[in-house]
C-alpha atoms as a PDB file:
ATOM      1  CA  UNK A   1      65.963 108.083 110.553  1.00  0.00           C
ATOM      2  CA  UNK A   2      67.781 111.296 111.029  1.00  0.00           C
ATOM      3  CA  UNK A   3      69.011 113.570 107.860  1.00  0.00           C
ATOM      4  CA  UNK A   4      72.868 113.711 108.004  1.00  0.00           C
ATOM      5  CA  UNK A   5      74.935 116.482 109.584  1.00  0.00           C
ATOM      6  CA  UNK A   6      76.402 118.714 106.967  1.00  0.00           C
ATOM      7  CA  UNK A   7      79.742 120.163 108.405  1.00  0.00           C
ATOM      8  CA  UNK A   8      79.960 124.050 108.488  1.00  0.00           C
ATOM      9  CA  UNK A   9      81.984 125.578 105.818  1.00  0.00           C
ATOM     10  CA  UNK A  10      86.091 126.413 106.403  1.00  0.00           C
ATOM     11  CA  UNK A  11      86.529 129.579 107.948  1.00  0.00           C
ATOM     12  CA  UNK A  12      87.775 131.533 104.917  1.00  0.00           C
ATOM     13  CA  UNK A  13      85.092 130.448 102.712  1.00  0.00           C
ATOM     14  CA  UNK A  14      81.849 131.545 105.400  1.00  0.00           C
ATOM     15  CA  UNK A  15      80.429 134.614 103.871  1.00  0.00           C
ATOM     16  CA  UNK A  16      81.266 138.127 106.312  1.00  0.00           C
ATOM     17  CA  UNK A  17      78.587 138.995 108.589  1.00  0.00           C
ATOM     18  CA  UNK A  18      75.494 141.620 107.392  1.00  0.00           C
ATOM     19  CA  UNK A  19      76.132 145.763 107.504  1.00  0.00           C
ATOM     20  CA  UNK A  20      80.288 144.608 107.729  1.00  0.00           C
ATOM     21  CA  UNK A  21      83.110 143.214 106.261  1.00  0.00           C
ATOM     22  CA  UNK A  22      86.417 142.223 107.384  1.00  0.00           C
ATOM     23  CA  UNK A  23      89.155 143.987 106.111  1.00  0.00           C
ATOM     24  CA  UNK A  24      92.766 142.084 106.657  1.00  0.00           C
ATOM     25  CA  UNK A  25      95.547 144.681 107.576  1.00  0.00           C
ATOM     26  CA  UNK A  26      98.757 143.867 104.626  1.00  0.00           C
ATOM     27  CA  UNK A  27     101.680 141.948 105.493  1.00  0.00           C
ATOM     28  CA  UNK A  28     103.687 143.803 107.521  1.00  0.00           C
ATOM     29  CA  UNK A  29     101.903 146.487 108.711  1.00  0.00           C
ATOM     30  CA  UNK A  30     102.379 147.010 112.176  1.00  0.00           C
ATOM     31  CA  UNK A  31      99.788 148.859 115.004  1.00  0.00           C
ATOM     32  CA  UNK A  32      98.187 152.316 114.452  1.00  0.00           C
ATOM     33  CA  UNK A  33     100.834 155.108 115.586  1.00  0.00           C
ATOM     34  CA  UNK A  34     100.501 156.011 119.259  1.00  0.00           C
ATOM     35  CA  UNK A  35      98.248 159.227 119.418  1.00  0.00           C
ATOM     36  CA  UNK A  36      96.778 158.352 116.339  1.00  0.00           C
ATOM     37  CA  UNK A  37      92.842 158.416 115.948  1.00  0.00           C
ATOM     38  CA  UNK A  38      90.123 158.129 113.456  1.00  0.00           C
ATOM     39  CA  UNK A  39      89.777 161.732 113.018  1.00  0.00           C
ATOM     40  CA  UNK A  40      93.489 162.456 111.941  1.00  0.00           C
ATOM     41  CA  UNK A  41      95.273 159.449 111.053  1.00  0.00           C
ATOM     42  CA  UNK A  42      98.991 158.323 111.057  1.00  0.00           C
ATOM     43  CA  UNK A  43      99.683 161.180 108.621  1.00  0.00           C
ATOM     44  CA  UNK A  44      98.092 164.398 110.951  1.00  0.00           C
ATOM     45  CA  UNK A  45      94.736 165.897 110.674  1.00  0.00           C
ATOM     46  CA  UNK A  46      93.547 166.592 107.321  1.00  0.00           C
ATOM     47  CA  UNK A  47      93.393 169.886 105.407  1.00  0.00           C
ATOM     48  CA  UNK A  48      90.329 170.779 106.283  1.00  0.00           C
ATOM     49  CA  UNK A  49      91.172 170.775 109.925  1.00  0.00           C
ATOM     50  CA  UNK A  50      94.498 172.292 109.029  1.00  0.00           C
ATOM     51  CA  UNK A  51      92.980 175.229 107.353  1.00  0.00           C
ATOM     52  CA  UNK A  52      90.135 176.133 110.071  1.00  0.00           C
ATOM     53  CA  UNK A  53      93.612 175.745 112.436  1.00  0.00           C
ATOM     54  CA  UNK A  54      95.353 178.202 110.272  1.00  0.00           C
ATOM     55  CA  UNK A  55      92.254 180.596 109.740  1.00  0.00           C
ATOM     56  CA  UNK A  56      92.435 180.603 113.735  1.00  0.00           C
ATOM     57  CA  UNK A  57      95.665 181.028 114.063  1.00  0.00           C
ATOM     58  CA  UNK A  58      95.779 184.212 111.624  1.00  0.00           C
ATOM     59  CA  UNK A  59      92.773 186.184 113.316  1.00  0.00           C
ATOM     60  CA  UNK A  60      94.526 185.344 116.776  1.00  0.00           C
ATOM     61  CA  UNK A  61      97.420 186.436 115.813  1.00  0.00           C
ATOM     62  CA  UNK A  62      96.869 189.631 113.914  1.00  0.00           C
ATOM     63  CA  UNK A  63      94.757 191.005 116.951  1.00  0.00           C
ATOM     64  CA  UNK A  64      97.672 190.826 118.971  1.00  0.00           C
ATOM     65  CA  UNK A  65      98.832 193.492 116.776  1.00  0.00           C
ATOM     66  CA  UNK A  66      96.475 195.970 118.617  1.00  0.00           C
ATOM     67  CA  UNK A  67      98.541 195.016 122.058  1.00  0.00           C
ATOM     68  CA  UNK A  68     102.033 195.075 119.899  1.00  0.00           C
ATOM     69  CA  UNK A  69     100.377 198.902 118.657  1.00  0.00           C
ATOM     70  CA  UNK A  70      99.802 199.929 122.749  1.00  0.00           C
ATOM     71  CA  UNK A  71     103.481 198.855 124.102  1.00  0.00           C
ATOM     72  CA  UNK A  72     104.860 201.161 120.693  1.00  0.00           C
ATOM     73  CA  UNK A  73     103.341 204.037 121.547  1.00  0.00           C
ATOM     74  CA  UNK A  74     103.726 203.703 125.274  1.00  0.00           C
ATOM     75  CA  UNK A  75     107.887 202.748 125.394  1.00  0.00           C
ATOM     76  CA  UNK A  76     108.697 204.493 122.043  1.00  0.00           C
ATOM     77  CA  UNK A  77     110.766 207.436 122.836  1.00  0.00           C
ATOM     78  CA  UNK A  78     109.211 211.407 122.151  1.00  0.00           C
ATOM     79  CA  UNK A  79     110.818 213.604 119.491  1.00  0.00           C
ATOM     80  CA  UNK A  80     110.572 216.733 120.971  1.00  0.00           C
ATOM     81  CA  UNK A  81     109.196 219.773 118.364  1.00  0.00           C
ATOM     82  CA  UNK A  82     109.080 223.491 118.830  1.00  0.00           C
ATOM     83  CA  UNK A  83     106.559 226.079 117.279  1.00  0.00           C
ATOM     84  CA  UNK A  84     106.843 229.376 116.988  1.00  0.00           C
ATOM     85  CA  UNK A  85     105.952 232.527 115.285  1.00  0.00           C
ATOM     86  CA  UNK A  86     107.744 233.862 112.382  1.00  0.00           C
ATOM     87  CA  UNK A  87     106.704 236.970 110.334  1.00  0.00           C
ATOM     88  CA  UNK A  88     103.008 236.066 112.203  1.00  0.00           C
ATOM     89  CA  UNK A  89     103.173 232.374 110.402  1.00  0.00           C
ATOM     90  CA  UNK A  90     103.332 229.445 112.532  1.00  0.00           C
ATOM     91  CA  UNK A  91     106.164 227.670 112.390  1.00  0.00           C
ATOM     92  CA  UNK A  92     107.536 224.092 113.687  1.00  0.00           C
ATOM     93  CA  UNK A  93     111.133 222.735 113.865  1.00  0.00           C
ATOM     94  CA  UNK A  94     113.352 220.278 115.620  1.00  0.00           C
ATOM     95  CA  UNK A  95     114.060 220.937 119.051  1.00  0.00           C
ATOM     96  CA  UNK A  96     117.089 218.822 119.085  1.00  0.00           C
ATOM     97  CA  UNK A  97     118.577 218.471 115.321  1.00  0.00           C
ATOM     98  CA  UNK A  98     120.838 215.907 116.199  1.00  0.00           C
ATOM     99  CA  UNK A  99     118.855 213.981 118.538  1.00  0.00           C
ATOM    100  CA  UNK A 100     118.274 210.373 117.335  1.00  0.00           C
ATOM    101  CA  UNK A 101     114.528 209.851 118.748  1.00  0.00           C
ATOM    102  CA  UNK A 102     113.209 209.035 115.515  1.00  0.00           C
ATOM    103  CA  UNK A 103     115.619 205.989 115.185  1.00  0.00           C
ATOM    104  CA  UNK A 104     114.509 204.578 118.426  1.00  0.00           C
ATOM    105  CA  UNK A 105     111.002 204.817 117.106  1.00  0.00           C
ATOM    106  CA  UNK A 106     111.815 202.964 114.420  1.00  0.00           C
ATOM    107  CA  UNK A 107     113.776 200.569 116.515  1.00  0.00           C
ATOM    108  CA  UNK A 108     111.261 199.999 119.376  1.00  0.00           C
ATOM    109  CA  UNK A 109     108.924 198.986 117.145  1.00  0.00           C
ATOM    110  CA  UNK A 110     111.397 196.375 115.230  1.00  0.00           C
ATOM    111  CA  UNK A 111     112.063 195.104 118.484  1.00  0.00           C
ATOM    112  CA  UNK A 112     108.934 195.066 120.201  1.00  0.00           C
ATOM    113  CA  UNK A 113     107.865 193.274 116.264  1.00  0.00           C
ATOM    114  CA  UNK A 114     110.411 190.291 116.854  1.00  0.00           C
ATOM    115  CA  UNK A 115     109.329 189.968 120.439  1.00  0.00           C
ATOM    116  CA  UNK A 116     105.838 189.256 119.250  1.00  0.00           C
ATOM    117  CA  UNK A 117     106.530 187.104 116.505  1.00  0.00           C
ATOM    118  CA  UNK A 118     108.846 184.691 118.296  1.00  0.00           C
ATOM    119  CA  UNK A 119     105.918 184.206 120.976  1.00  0.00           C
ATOM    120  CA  UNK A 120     103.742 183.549 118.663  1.00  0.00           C
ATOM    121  CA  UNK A 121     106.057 181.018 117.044  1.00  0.00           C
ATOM    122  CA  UNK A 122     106.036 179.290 120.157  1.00  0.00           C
ATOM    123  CA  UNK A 123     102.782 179.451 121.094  1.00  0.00           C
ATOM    124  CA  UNK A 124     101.712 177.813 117.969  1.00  0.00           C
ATOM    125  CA  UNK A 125     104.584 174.689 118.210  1.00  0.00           C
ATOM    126  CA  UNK A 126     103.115 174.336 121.476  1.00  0.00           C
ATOM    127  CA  UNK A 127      99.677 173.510 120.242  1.00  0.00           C
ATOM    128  CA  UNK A 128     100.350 172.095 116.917  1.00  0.00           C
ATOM    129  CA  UNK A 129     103.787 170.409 116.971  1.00  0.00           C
ATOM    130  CA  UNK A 130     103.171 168.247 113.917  1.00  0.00           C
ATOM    131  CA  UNK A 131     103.016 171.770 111.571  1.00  0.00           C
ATOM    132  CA  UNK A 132     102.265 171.873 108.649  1.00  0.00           C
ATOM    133  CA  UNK A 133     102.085 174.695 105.429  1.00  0.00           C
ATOM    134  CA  UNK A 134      98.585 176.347 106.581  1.00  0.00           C
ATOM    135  CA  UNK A 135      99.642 177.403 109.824  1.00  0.00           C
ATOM    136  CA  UNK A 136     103.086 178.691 108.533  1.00  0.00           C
ATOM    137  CA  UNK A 137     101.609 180.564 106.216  1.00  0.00           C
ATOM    138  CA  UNK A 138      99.058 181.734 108.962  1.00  0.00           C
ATOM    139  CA  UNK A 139     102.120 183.057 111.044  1.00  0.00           C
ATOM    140  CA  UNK A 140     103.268 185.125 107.979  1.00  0.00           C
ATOM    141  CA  UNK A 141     100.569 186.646 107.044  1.00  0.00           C
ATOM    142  CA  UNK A 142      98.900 186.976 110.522  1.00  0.00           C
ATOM    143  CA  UNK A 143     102.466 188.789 111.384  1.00  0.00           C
ATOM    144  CA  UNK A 144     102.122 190.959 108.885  1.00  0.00           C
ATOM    145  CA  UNK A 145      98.466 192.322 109.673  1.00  0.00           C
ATOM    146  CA  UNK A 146      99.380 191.961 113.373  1.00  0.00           C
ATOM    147  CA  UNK A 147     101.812 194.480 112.127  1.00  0.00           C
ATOM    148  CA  UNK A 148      99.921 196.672 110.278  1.00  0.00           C
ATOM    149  CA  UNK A 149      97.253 197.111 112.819  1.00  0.00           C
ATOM    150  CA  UNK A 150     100.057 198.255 115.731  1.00  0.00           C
ATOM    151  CA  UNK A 151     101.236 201.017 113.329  1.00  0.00           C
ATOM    152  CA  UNK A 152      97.916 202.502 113.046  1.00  0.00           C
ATOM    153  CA  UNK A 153      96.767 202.008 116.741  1.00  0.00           C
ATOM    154  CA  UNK A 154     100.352 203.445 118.206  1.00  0.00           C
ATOM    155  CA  UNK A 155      99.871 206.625 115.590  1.00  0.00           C
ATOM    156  CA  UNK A 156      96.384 206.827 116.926  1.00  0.00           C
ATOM    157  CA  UNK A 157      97.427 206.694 120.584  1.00  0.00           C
ATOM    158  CA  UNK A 158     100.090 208.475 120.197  1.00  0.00           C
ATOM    159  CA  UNK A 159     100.479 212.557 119.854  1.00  0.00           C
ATOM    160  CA  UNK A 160      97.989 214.246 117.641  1.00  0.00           C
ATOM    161  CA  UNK A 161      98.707 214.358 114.222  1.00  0.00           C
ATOM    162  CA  UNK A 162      97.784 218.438 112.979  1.00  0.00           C
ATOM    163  CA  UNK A 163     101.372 219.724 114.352  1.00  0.00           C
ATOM    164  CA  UNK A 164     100.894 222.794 113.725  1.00  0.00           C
ATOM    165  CA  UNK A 165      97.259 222.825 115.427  1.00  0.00           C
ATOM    166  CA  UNK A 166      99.211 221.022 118.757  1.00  0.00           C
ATOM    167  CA  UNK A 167     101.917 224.020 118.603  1.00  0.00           C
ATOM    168  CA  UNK A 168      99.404 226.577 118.574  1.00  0.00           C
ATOM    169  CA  UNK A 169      97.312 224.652 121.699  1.00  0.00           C
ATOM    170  CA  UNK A 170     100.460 224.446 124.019  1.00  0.00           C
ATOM    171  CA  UNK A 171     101.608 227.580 123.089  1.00  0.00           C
ATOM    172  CA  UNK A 172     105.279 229.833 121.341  1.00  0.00           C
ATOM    173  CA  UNK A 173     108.087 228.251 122.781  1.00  0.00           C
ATOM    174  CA  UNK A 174     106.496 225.088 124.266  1.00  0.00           C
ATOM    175  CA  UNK A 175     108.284 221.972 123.899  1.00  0.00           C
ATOM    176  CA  UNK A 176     105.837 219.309 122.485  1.00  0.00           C
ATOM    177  CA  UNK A 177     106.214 215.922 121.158  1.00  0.00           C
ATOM    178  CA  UNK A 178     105.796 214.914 117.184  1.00  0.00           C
ATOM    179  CA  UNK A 179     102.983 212.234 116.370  1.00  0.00           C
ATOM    180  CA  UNK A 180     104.260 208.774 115.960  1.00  0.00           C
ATOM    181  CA  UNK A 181     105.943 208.034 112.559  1.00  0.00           C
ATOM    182  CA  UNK A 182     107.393 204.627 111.364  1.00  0.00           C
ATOM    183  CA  UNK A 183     110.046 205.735 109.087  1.00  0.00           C
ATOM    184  CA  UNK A 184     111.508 202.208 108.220  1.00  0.00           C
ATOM    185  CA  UNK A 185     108.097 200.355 106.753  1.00  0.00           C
ATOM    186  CA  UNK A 186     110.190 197.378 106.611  1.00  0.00           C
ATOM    187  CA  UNK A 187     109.717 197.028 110.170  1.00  0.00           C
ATOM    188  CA  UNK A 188     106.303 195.718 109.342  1.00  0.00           C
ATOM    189  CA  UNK A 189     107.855 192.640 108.099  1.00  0.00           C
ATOM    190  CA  UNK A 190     109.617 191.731 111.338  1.00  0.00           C
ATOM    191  CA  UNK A 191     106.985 189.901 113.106  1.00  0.00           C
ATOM    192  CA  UNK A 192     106.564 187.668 110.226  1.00  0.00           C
ATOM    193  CA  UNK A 193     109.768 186.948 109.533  1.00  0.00           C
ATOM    194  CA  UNK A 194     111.022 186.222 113.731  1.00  0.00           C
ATOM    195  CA  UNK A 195     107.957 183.904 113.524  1.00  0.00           C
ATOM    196  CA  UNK A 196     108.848 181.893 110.739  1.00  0.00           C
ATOM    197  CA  UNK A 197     112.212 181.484 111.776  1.00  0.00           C
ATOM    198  CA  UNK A 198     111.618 180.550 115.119  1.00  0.00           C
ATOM    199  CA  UNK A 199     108.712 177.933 114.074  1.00  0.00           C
ATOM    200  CA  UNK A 200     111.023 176.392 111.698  1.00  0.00           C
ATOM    201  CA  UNK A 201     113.807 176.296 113.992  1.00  0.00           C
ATOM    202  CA  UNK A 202     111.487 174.424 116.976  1.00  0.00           C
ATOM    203  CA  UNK A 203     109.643 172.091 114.291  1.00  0.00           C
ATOM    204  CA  UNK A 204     113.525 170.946 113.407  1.00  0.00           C
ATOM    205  CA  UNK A 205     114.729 170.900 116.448  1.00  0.00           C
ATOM    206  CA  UNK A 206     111.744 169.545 118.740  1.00  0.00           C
ATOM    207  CA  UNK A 207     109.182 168.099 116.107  1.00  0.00           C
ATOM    208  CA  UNK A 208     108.252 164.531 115.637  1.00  0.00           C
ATOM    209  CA  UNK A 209     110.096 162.724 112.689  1.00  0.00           C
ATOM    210  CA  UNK A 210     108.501 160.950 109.687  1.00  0.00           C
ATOM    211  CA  UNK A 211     108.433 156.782 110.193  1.00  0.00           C
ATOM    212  CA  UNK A 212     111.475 155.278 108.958  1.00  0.00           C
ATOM    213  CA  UNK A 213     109.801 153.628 105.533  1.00  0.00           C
ATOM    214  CA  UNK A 214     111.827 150.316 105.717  1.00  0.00           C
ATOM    215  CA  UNK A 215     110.677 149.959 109.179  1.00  0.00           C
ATOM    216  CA  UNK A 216     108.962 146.763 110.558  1.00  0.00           C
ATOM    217  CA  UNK A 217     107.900 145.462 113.927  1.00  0.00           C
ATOM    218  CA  UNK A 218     111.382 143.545 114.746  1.00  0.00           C
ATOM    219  CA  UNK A 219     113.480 146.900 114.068  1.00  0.00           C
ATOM    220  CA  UNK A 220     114.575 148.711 110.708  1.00  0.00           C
ATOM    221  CA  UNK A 221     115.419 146.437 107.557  1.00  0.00           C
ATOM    222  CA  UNK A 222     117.773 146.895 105.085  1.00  0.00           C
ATOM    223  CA  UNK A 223     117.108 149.419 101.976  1.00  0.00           C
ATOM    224  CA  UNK A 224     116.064 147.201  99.396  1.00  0.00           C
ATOM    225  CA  UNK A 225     119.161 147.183  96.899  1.00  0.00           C
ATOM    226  CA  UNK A 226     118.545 148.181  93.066  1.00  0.00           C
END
């Protein structure tokens, strides 16, 4: 005489297997975004990963600066000086008074500034098209040390800075060239400001969109109606 057969429970009632449980996805929601992993999600990576990204992109981008500093003191024009010896005290003066050499240094390194930040802009979009705050705030303020170390490796590569000692090496009468000098300090700000502007206007432009929230898997639904 055999015991009889005692039918297995339903299958919502048999208990989830050991070390798991089965977790049913809501009504409605559709696949995992394409692209989208475990590490960053549908909504990007997460600010941790965001802020090591910006931290990156800041150090990367304020060492440029040291390049930006070269180019200025290599295509920024000279400003010619003059010494010479009056009542046997050295003197040093303007070779031409209305020559407008200082303006182009000025301007070269505005230039050369915007230059550098929209590269960077793009350089960045290219890598991290989803954005974010972190790495534009990592543009801004790596612009702005990017900037501050060019103006103190041009003026270091550029003409000595004791005039008067230069005028008495070359000699009375010698035409000589005046150390670099940024007379507009808000050229500093240029880099940072061509960056932002130019990663703002490519995340617009080119970066991906935010899901339509009345989406669903057949096509867009109507906005609910209050």
């Amino acid at each position: 005489m055999t015991a009889p057969l005692t039918p297995p429970p339903p299958p919502h009632e048999q208990p989830p297997h050991d070390g798991w449980q089965a977790v049913s996805a809501p009504p409605g929601a559709g696949p995992a975004p394409h692209g989208a992993t475990a590490a960053y999600g549908a909504d990007g990576p997460g600010m941790k990963i965001e802020l090591r990204d910006a931290t990156a992109i800041t150090v990367v981008v304020a060492i440029a600066g040291a390049l930006l500093g070269v180019l200025w003191s290599w295509l920024s024009p000279h400003v010619p000086l003059v010494g010479d010896v009056v009542d046997n005290t050295w003197v040093v003066y303007l070779k031409d008074t209305e020559g407008e050499q200082a303006i182009g240094v000025d301007g070269t390194f505005t230039l050369l500034a915007l230059a550098f930040g929209a590269v960077s802009a793009l350089v960045v979009f290219l890598l991290r098209k989803r954005g974010g705050v972190p790495l534009v705030v990592a543009l801004a303020v790596g612009g702005l040390l990017g900037s501050l170390l060019a103006w103190r490796v041009g003026i270091w590569l550029g003409p000595p800075q004791n005039v008067l000692a230069h005028a008495k090496d070359v000699g009375k009468g010698v035409t000589f060239s005046a150390p670099l000098k940024l007379g507009a300090k808000g050229a500093l700000l240029a880099w940072s400001v061509a960056a932002l502007v130019v990663h703002l206007g490519l995340t617009a432009l080119f970066g991906p969109r935010d899901p339509d929230p009345y989406a669903t898997p057949y096509g867009p639904a109507a906005p609910p109606v209050a």
